[in-house]
Protein backbone atom coordinates (compact mmCIF):
# COMPACT_ATOMS: atom_id res chain seq x y z
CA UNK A 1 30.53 2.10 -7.15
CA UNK A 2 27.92 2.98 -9.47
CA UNK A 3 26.41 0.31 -11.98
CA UNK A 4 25.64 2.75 -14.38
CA UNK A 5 28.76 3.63 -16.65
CA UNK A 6 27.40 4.02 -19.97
CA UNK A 7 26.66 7.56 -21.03
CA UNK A 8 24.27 7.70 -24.06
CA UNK A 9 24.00 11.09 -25.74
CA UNK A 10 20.65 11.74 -27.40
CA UNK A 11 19.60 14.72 -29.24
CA UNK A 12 15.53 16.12 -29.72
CA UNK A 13 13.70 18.79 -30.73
CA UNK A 14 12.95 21.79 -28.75
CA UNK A 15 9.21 20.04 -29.14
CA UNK A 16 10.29 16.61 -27.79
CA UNK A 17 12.25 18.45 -25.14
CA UNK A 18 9.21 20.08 -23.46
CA UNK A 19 7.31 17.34 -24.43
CA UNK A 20 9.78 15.13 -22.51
CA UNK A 21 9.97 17.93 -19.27
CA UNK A 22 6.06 18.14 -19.26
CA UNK A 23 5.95 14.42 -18.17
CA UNK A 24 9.08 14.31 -16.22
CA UNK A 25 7.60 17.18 -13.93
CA UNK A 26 3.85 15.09 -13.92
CA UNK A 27 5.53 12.45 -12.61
CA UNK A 28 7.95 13.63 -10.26
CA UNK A 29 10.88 11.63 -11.03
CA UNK A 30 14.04 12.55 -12.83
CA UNK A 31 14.30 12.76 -16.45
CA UNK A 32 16.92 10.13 -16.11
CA UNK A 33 14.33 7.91 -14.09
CA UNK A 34 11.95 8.67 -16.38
CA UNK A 35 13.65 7.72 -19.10
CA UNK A 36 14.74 4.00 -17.38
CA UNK A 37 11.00 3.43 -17.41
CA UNK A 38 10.30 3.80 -20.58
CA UNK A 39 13.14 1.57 -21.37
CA UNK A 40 11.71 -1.16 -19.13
CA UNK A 41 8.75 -0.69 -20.75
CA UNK A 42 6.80 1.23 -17.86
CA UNK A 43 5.18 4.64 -18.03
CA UNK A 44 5.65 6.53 -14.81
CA UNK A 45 2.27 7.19 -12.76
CA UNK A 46 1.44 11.38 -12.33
CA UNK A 47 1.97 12.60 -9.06
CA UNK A 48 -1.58 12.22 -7.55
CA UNK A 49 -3.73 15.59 -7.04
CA UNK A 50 -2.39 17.93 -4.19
CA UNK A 51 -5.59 17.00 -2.28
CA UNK A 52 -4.91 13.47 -2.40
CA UNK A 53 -2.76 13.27 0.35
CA UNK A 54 -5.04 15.65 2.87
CA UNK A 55 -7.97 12.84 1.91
CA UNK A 56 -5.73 10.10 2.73
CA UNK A 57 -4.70 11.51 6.15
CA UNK A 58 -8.36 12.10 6.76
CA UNK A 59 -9.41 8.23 5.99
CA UNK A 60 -6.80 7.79 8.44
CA UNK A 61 -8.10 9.48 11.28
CA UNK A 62 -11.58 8.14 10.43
CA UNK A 63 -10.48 4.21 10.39
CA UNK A 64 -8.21 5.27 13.77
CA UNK A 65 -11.93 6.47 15.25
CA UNK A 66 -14.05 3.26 13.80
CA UNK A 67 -11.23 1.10 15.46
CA UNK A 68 -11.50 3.05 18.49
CA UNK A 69 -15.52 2.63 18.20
CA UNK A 70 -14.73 -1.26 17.60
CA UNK A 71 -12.85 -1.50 20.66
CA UNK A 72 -14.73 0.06 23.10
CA UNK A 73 -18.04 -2.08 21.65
CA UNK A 74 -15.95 -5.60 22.35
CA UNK A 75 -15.26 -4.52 25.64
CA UNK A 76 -18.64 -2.86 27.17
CA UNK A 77 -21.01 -4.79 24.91
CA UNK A 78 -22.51 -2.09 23.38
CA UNK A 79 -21.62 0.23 20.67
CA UNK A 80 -21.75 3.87 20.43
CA UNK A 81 -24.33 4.19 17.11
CA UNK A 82 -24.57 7.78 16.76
CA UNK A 83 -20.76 8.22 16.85
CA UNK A 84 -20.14 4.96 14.58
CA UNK A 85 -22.56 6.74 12.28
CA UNK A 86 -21.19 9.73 12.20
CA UNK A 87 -17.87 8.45 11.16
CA UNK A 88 -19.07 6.33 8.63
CA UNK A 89 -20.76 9.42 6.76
CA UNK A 90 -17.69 11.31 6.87
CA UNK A 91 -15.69 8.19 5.56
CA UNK A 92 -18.42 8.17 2.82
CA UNK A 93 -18.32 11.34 2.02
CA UNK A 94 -14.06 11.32 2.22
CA UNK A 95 -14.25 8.21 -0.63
CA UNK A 96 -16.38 10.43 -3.08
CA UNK A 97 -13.90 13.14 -3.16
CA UNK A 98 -11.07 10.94 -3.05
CA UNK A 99 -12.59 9.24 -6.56
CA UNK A 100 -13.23 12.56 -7.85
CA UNK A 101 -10.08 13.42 -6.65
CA UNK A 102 -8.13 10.48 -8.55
CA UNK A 103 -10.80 10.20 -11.41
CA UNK A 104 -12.06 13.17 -12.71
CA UNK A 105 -10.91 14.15 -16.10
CA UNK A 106 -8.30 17.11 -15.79
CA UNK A 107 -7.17 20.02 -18.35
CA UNK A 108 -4.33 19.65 -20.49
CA UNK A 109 -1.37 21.62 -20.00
């Protein structure tokens, strides 16, 4: 059984309204969620960039092939350099656009 049995009925403007559907959608939670935020005193996060999860699954695969690097240097002795430096550049490189990604200044709707 739901906890929720209150029903509050709350009127805006057309203004507020969009205003209110704007964030909703930015955030990707219902306007109902939304709403229990705010009343807990919490602003809902936006929904991160579209190309935030691609970079993520790509700093994946690169810690996957510096583990793999790890691994293999414990065992022979020896580690692979040009390989381990090769990943390393594209993990740097994966970080930038991942802060440009999260931090760069975007338009207003």
């Amino acid at each position: 059984m739901s906890k929720r049995t209150i029903e509050i009925k709350l009127r805006l403007s057309e203004n507020e309204f969009q205003y209110l559907n704007r964030r909703v959608k930015k955030s990707g939670v219902s306007r109902e969620g939304y709403l229990r935020h705010l009343i807990r005193d919490r602003i809902p996060p936006d929904l991160p960039p579209p190309d935030f999860y691609a970079t993520l699954r790509e700093l994946q695969h690169i810690s996957r092939n510096l583990n793999q690097i790890a691994r293999k240097a414990h065992t022979v002795g020896a580690i692979d350099v040009g390989r381990y430096d090769e990943n390393v550049a594209v993990l740097h490189r994966t970080m930038l656009q991942l802060m440009d990604a999260i931090m760069s200044p975007r338009r207003l709707e």
